[in-house]
Protein backbone atom coordinates (compact mmCIF):
# COMPACT_ATOMS: atom_id res chain seq x y z
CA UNK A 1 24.56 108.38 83.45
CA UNK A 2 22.90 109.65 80.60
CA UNK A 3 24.44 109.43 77.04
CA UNK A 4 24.04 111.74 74.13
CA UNK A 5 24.95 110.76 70.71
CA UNK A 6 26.64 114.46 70.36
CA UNK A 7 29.11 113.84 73.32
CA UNK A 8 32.11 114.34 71.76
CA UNK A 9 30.66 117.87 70.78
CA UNK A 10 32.17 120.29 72.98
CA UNK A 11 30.07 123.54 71.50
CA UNK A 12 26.79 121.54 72.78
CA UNK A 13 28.54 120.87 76.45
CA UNK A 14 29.80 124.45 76.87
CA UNK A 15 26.45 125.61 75.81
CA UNK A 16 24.31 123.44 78.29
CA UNK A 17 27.20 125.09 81.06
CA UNK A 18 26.18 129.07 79.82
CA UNK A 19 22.84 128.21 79.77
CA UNK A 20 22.96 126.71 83.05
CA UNK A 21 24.77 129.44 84.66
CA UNK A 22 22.00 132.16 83.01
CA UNK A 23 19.96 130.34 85.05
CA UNK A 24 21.89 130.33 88.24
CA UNK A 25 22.36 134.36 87.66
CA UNK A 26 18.38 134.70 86.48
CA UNK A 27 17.14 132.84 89.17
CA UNK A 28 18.82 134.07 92.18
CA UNK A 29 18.61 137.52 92.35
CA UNK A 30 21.11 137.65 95.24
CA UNK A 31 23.96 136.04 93.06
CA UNK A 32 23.43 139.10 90.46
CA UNK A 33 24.62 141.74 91.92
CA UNK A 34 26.85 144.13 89.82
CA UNK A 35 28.89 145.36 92.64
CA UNK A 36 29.77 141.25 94.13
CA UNK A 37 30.33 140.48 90.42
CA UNK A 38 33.56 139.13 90.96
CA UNK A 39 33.24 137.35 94.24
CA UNK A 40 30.14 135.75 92.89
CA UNK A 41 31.47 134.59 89.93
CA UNK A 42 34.79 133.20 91.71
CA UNK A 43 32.54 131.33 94.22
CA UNK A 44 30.39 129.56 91.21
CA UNK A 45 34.03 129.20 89.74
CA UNK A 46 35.14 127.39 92.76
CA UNK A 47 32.05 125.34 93.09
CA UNK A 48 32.73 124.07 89.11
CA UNK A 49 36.37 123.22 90.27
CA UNK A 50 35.34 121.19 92.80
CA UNK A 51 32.71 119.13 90.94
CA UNK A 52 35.04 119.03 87.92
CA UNK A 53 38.01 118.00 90.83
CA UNK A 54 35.88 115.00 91.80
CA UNK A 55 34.69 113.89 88.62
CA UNK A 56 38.69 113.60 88.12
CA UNK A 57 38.79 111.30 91.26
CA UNK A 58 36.23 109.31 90.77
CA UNK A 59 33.35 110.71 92.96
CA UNK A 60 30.24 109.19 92.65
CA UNK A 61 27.41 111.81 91.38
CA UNK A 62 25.10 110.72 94.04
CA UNK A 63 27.47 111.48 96.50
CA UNK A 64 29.05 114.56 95.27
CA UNK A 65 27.07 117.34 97.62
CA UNK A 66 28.18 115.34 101.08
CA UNK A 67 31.57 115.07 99.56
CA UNK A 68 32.09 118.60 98.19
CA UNK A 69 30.65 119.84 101.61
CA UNK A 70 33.34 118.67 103.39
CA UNK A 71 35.77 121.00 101.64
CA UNK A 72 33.54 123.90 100.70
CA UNK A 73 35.60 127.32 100.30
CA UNK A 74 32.41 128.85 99.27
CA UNK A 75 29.14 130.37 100.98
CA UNK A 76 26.57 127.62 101.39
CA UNK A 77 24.24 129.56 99.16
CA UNK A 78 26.31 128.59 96.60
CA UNK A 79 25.58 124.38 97.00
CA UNK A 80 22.32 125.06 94.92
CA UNK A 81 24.88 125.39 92.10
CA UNK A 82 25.99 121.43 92.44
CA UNK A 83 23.25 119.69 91.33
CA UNK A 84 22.97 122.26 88.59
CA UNK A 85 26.40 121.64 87.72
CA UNK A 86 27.10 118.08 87.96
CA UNK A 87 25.68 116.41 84.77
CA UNK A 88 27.73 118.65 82.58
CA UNK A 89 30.93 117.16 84.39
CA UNK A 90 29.53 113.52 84.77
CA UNK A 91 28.17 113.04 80.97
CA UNK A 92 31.79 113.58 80.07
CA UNK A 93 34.91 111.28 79.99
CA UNK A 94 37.43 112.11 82.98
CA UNK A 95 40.30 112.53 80.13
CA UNK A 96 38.34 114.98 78.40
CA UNK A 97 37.67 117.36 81.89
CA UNK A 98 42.02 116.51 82.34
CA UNK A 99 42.83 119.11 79.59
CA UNK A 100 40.00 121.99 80.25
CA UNK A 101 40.94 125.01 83.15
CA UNK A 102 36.94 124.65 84.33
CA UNK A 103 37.54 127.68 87.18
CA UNK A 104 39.03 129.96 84.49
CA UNK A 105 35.98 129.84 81.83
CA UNK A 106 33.32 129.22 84.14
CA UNK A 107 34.46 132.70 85.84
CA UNK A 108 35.06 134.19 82.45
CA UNK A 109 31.54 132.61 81.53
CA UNK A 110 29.81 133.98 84.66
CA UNK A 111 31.60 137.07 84.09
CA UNK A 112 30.15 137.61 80.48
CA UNK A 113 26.78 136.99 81.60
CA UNK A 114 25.79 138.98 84.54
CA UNK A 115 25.21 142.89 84.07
């Protein structure tokens, strides 16, 4: 696990998480579309949940894609998103991901960014 000095800075976390998900929207022009806005945003919500839902239980990072795939609710386009994902949740202390709703802004993130 990799530890940063500015951990207990949430502005740097959430900003590593927005600029991860402008990539996610930049970089796959399929998950950009204006009209599948919504769904696409839930699904990248859903796939933060469930990385955020094992960090809680104690998941190990290296096994997190085998683990999430066996309850997936979303496309499988959408497992690029996990190794993307993951390092925000892991660098963190479980107590600190107890308190946040990670669906809720990551879709109100997603939903910000895309056009």
């Amino acid at each position: 696990l990799v530890s940063h000095k500015h951990s207990d800075d949430g502005a740097y976390t959430m900003l590593r998480l927005v600029l991860s998900l402008m990539l996610c929207v930049t970089a796959m022009p399929s998950f950009a579309q204006t009209s599948d806005k919504e769904i696409d945003c839930g699904h990248q919500a859903d796939v933060a949940a469930a990385i955020d839902e094992a960090r809680l239980n104690r998941v190990a990072e290296r096994k997190l894609p085998e683990e999430l795939a066996k309850t997936a609710t979303w496309p499988e386009k959408y497992n690029v998103l996990i190794p993307i994902f993951a390092p925000h949740f892991y660098e963190q202390k479980r107590g600190d991901l107890e308190s946040q709703d990670i669906r809720g802004s990551t879709f109100e993130q997603c939903m910000s960014l895309q056009k």
